[in-house]
Protein backbone atom coordinates (compact mmCIF):
# COMPACT_ATOMS: atom_id res chain seq x y z
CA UNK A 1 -34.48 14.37 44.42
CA UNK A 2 -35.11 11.68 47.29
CA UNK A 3 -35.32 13.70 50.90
CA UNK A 4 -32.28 13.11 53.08
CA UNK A 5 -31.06 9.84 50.62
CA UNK A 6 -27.40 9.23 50.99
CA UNK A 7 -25.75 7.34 47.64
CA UNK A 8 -22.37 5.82 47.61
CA UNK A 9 -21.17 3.86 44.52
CA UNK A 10 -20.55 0.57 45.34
CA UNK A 11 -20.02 -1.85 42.17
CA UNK A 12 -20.40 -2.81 38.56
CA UNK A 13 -22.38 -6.01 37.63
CA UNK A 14 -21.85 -6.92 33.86
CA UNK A 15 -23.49 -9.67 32.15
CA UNK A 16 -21.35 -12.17 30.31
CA UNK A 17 -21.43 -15.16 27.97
CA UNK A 18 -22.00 -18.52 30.68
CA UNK A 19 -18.43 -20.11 28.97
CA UNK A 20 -16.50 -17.34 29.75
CA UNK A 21 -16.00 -17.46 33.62
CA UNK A 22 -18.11 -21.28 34.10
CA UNK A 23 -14.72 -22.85 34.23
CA UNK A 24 -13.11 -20.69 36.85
CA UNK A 25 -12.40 -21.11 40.10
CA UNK A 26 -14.46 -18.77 42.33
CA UNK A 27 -17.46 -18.62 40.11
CA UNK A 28 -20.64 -18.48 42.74
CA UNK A 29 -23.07 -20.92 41.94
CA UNK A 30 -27.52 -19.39 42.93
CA UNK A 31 -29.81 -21.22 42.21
CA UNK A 32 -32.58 -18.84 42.95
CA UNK A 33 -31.75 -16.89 39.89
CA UNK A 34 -29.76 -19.61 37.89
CA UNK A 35 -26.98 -16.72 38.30
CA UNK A 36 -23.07 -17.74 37.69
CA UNK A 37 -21.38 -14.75 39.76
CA UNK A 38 -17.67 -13.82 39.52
CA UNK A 39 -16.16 -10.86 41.37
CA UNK A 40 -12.74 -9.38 39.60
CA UNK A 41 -10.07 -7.37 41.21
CA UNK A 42 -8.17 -4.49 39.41
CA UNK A 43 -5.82 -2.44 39.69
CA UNK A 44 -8.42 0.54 40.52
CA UNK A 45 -10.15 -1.39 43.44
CA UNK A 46 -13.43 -0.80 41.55
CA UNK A 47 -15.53 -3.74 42.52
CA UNK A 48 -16.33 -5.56 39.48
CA UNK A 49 -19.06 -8.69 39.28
CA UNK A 50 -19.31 -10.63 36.11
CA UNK A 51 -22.57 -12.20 35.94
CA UNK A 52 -23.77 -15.45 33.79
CA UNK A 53 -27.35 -16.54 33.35
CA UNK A 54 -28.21 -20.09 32.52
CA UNK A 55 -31.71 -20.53 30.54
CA UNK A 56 -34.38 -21.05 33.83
CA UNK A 57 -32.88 -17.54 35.29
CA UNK A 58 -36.67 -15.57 36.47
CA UNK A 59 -34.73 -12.57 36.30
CA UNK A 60 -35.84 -9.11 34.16
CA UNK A 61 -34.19 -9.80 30.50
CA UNK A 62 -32.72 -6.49 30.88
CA UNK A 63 -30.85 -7.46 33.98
CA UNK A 64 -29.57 -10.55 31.76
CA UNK A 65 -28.37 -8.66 29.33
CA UNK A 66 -27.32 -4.93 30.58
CA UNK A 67 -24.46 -3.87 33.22
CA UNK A 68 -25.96 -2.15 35.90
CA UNK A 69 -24.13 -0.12 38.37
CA UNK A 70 -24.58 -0.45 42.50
CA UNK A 71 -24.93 2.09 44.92
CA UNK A 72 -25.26 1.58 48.27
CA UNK A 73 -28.01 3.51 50.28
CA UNK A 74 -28.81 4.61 53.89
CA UNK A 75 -32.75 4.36 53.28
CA UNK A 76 -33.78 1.16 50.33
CA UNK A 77 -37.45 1.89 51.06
CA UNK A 78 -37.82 5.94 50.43
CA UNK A 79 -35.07 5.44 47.37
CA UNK A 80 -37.55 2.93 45.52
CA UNK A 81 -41.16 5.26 45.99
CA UNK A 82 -42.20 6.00 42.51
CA UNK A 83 -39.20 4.20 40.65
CA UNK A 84 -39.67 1.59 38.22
CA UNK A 85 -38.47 -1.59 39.76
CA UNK A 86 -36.83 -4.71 37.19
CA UNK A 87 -36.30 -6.78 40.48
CA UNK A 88 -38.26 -6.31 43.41
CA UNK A 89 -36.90 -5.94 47.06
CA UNK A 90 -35.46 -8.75 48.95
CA UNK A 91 -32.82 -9.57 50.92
CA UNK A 92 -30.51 -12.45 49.36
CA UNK A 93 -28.76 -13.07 53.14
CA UNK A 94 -28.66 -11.02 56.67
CA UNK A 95 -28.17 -7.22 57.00
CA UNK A 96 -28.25 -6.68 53.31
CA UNK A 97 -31.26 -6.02 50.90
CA UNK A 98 -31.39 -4.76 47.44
CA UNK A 99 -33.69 -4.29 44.14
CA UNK A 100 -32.74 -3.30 40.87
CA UNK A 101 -34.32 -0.10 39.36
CA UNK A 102 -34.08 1.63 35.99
CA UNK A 103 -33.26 5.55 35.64
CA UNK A 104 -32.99 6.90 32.59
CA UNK A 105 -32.85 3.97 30.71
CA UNK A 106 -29.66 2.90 32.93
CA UNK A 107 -29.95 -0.29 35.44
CA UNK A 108 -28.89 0.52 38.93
CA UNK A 109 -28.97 -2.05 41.74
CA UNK A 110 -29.95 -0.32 45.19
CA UNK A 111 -28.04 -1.78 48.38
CA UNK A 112 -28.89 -1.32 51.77
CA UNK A 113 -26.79 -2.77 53.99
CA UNK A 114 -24.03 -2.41 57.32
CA UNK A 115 -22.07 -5.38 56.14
CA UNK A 116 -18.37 -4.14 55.69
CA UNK A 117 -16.98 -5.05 52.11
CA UNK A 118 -14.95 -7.55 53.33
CA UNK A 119 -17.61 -9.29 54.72
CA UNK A 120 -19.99 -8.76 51.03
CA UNK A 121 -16.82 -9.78 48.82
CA UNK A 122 -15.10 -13.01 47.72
CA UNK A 123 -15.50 -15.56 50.69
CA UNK A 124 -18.15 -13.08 52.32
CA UNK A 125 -20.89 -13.92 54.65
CA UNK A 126 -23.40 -15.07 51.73
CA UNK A 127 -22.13 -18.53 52.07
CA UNK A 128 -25.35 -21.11 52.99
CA UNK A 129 -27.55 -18.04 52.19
CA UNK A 130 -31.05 -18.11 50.00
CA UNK A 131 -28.65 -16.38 46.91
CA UNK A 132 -25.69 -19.20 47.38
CA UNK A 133 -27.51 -21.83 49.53
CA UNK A 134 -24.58 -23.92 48.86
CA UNK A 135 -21.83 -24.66 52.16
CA UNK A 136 -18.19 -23.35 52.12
CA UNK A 137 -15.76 -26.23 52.01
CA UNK A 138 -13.26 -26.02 54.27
């Protein structure tokens, strides 16, 4: 057990087939990763992103092909000591920084981060950022 590590849930990220969300409207475009990204809404208010990979994506296989679940925590560095990291550290735009780690054979992604939700979801803050370089239209 990690010293003085708080853990909140905070999504589910499940790969799917590239056709299956490349047509819709709010699909998020990285280029970094050559990542399709589509958050859901549901009647639970469980965050839910659909991912899509195209074939240049650098990211772990595993993380292509596995849902992983998100948990936000209060210290990124201590919870990562000794784990075995898929995708290393980095922060994809400002005041938020994650990796992706397995535990027992189960993907979680590790947040770190004072952003509200509001400001992470849908038309969040990660517009013109190094994950979705791309500028809003408005």
């Amino acid at each position: 057990m990690i010293e003085n590590l708080e853990i909140t849930f905070h999504h589910i990220g499940k790969p799917v087939p590239l056709e299956s969300i490349a047509d819709r409207p709010n699909v998020k475009y990285s280029p970094l990763f050559d990542m399709y990204s589509l958050d859901l809404k549901n009647e639970f208010s469980i965050p839910i992103e659909l991912h899509a990979f195209g074939e240049n994506s650098s990211l772990h296989p595993r993380i292509q092909n596995e849902t992983h679940v998100a948990f936000k925590v209060n210290d990124i560095v201590s919870a990562l000591k000794n784990q075995e990291i898929l995708m290393p550290l980095y922060q994809p735009f400002a005041d938020y920084r994650c990796a992706m780690i397995n535990v027992n054979n189960q993907l979680i992604e590790l947040i770190e981060t004072s952003l509200s939700e509001s400001e992470i979801w849908g038309d969040g803050i990660f517009k013109d950022s190094i994950l979705y370089p791309q500028k809003s239209e408005n």
